[in-house]
Protein backbone atom coordinates (compact mmCIF):
# COMPACT_ATOMS: atom_id res chain seq x y z
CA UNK A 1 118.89 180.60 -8.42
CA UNK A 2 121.38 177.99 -8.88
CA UNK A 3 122.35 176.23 -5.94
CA UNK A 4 125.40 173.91 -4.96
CA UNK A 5 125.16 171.30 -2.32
CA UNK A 6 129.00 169.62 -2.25
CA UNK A 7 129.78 166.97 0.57
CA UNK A 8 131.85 164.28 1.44
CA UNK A 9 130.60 161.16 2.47
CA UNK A 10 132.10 158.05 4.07
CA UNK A 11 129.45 155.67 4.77
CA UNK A 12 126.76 157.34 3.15
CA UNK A 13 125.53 159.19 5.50
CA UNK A 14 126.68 162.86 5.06
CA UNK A 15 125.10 162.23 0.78
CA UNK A 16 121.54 160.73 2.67
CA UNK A 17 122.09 164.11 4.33
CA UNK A 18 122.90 166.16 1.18
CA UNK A 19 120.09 164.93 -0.73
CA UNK A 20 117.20 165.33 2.44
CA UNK A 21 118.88 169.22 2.34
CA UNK A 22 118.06 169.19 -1.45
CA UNK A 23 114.49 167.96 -1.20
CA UNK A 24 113.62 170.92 1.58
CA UNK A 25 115.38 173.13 -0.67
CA UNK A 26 113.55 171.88 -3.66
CA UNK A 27 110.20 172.02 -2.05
CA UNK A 28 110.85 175.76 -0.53
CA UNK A 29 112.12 177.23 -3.82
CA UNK A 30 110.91 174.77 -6.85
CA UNK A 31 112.81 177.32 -9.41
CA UNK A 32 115.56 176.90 -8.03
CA UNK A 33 118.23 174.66 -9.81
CA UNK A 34 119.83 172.58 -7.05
CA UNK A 35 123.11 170.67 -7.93
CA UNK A 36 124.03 168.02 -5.72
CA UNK A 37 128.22 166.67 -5.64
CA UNK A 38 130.52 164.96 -3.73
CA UNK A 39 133.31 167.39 -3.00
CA UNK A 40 135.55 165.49 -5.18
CA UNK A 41 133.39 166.48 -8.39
CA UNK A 42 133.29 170.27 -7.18
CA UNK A 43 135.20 172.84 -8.59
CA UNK A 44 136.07 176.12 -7.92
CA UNK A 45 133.94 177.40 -11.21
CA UNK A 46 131.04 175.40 -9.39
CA UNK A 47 131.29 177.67 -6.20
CA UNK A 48 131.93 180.38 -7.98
CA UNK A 49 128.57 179.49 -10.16
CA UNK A 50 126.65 179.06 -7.57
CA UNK A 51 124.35 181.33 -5.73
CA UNK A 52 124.06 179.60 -2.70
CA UNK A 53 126.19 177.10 -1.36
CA UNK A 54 125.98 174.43 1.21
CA UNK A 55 128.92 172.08 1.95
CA UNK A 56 129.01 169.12 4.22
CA UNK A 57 131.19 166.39 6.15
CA UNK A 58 131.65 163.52 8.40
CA UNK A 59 133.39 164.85 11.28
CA UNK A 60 136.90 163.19 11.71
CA UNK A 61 138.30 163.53 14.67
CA UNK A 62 136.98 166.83 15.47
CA UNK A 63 137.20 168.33 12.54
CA UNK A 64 135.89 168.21 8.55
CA UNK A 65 137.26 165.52 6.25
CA UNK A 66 140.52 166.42 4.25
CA UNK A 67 138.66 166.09 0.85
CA UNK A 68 136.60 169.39 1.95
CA UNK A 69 139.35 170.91 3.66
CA UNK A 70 141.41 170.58 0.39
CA UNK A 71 138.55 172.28 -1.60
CA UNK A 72 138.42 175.06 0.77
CA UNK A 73 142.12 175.51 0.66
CA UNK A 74 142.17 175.75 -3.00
CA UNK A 75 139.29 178.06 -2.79
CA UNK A 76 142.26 181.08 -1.79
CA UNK A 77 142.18 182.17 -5.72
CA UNK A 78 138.02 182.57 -4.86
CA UNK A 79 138.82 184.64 -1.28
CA UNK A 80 141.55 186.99 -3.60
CA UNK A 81 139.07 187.22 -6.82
CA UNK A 82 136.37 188.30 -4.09
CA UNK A 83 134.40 185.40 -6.08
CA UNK A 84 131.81 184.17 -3.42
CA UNK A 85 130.93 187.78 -1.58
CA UNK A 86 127.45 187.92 -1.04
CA UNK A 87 126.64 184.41 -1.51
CA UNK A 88 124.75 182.52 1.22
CA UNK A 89 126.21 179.22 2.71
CA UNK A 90 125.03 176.78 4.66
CA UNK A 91 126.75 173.68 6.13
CA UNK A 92 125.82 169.88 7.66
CA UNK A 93 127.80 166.97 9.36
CA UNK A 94 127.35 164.13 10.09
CA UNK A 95 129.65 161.91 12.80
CA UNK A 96 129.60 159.06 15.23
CA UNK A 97 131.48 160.34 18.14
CA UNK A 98 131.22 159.09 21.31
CA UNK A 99 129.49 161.28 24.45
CA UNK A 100 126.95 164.04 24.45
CA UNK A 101 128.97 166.74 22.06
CA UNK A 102 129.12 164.39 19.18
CA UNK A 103 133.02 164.47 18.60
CA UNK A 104 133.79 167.56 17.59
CA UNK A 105 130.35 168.64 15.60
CA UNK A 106 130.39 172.04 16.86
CA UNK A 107 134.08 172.65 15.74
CA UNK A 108 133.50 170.97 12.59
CA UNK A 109 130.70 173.33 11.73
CA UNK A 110 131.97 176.48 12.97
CA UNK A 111 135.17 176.15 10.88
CA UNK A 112 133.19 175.81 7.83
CA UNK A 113 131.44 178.90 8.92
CA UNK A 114 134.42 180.57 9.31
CA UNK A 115 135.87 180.22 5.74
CA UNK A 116 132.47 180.85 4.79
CA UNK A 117 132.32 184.45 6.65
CA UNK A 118 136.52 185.23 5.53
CA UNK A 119 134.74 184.88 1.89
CA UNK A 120 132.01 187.88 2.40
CA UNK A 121 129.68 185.25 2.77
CA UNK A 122 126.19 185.41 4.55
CA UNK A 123 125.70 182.21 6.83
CA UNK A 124 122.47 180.15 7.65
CA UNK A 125 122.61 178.80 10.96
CA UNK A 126 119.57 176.45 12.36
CA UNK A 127 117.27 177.97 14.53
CA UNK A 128 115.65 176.16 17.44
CA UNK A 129 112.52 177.16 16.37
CA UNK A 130 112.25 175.36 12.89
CA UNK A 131 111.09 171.52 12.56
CA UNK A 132 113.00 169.23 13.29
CA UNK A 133 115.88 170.91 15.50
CA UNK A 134 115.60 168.78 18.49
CA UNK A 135 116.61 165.81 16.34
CA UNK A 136 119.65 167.33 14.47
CA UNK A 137 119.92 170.82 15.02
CA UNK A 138 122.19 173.01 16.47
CA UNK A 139 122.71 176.58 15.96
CA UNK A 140 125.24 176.22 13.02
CA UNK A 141 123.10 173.69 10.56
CA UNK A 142 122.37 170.53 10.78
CA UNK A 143 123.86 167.34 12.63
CA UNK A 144 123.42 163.91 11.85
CA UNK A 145 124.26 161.68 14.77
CA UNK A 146 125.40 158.14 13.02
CA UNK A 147 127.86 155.83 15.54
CA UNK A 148 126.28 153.37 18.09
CA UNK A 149 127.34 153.37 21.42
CA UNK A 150 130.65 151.84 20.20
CA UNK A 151 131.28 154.61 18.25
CA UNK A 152 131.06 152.85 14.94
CA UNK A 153 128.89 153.64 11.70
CA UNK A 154 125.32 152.94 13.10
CA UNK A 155 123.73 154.54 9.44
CA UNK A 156 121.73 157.87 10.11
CA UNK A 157 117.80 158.15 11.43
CA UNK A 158 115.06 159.12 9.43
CA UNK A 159 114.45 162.28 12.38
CA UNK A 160 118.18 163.25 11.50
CA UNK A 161 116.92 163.69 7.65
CA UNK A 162 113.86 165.40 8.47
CA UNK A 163 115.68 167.76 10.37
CA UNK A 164 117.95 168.26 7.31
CA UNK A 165 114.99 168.61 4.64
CA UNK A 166 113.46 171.26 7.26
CA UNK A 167 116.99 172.82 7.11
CA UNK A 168 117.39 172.87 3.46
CA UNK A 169 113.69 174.30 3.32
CA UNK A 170 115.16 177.35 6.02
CA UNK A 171 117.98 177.87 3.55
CA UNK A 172 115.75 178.32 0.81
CA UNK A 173 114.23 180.84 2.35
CA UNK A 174 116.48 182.83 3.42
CA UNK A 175 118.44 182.68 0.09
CA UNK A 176 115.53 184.02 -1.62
CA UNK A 177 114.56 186.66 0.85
CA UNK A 178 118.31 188.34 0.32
CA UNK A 179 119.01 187.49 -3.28
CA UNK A 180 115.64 188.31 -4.94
């Protein structure tokens, strides 16, 4: 099974995120070959390659960073090839936003869903019951809570990555119950 995890990072902690996603992956499904890329370095023969596919962000003002955005938008030839029907995705953020709703996680994570599910895709979502959840879950993936109470980079905590490897480690799962 060859796997893609593509993200965009701006203090590090969205790749710290990426990589704890590919260990739980790794551990769940050790056959599986699990590429790891900034969004910058993917390519639409990459997501088109890949069997499953997990993209993540830093949430910027309520939504994903443009870097992804732009990926997504030049996935159209993909959506009119019918290129990525079938294949699972999952998706991660991380952000520092101020208050309880974490600036615009949600959003952030249900619009990559969306262009996910407009592709034929099957989605992953995070359910309460797996480890981890309470620290960085919600029902769309995981979230990695980074600012301080100032809103600025605080750097990511180590329940926030165990909640991603037990999220990667769900993915795997699921992957190889409906691509097997």
């Amino acid at each position: 099974m060859q796997v893609l995890i593509s993200y965009h990072s701006d203090y590090g902690s969205t790749a710290k995120m990426a990589e704890a996603i590919a260990a739980g992956y790794r551990a769940a499904s050790p056959a599986a070959r699990v590429v790891v890329q900034t969004v910058t370095q993917t390519t639409l023969d990459d997501l088109a390659a890949a069997d499953v596919i997990l993209l993540g962000t830093p949430v910027h003002m309520g939504s994903m960073a443009w870097p992804m955005k732009k990926l997504i938008d030049e996935g159209a030839r993909l959506w009119m090839d019918g290129a990525l029907e079938g294949k699972v995705g999952g998706v991660f953020a991380s952000g520092g936003g101020l208050g309880g709703g974490g600036g615009g996680v949600e959003q952030t994570l249900v619009s990559l869903h969306s262009n996910f599910l407009a592709h034929g895709m099957v989605v992953v979502g995070f359910p309460k019951s797996l480890p981890g959840y309470a620290d960085g879950g919600l029902p769309w993936g995981v979230y990695g809570r980074t600012g301080n109470h100032q809103g600025m980079p605080g750097g990511i905590s180590d329940a926030s990555l165990r909640a991603a490897r037990s999220y990667g480690a769900h993915v795997a799962e699921i992957a190889g119950r409906l691509l097997s």
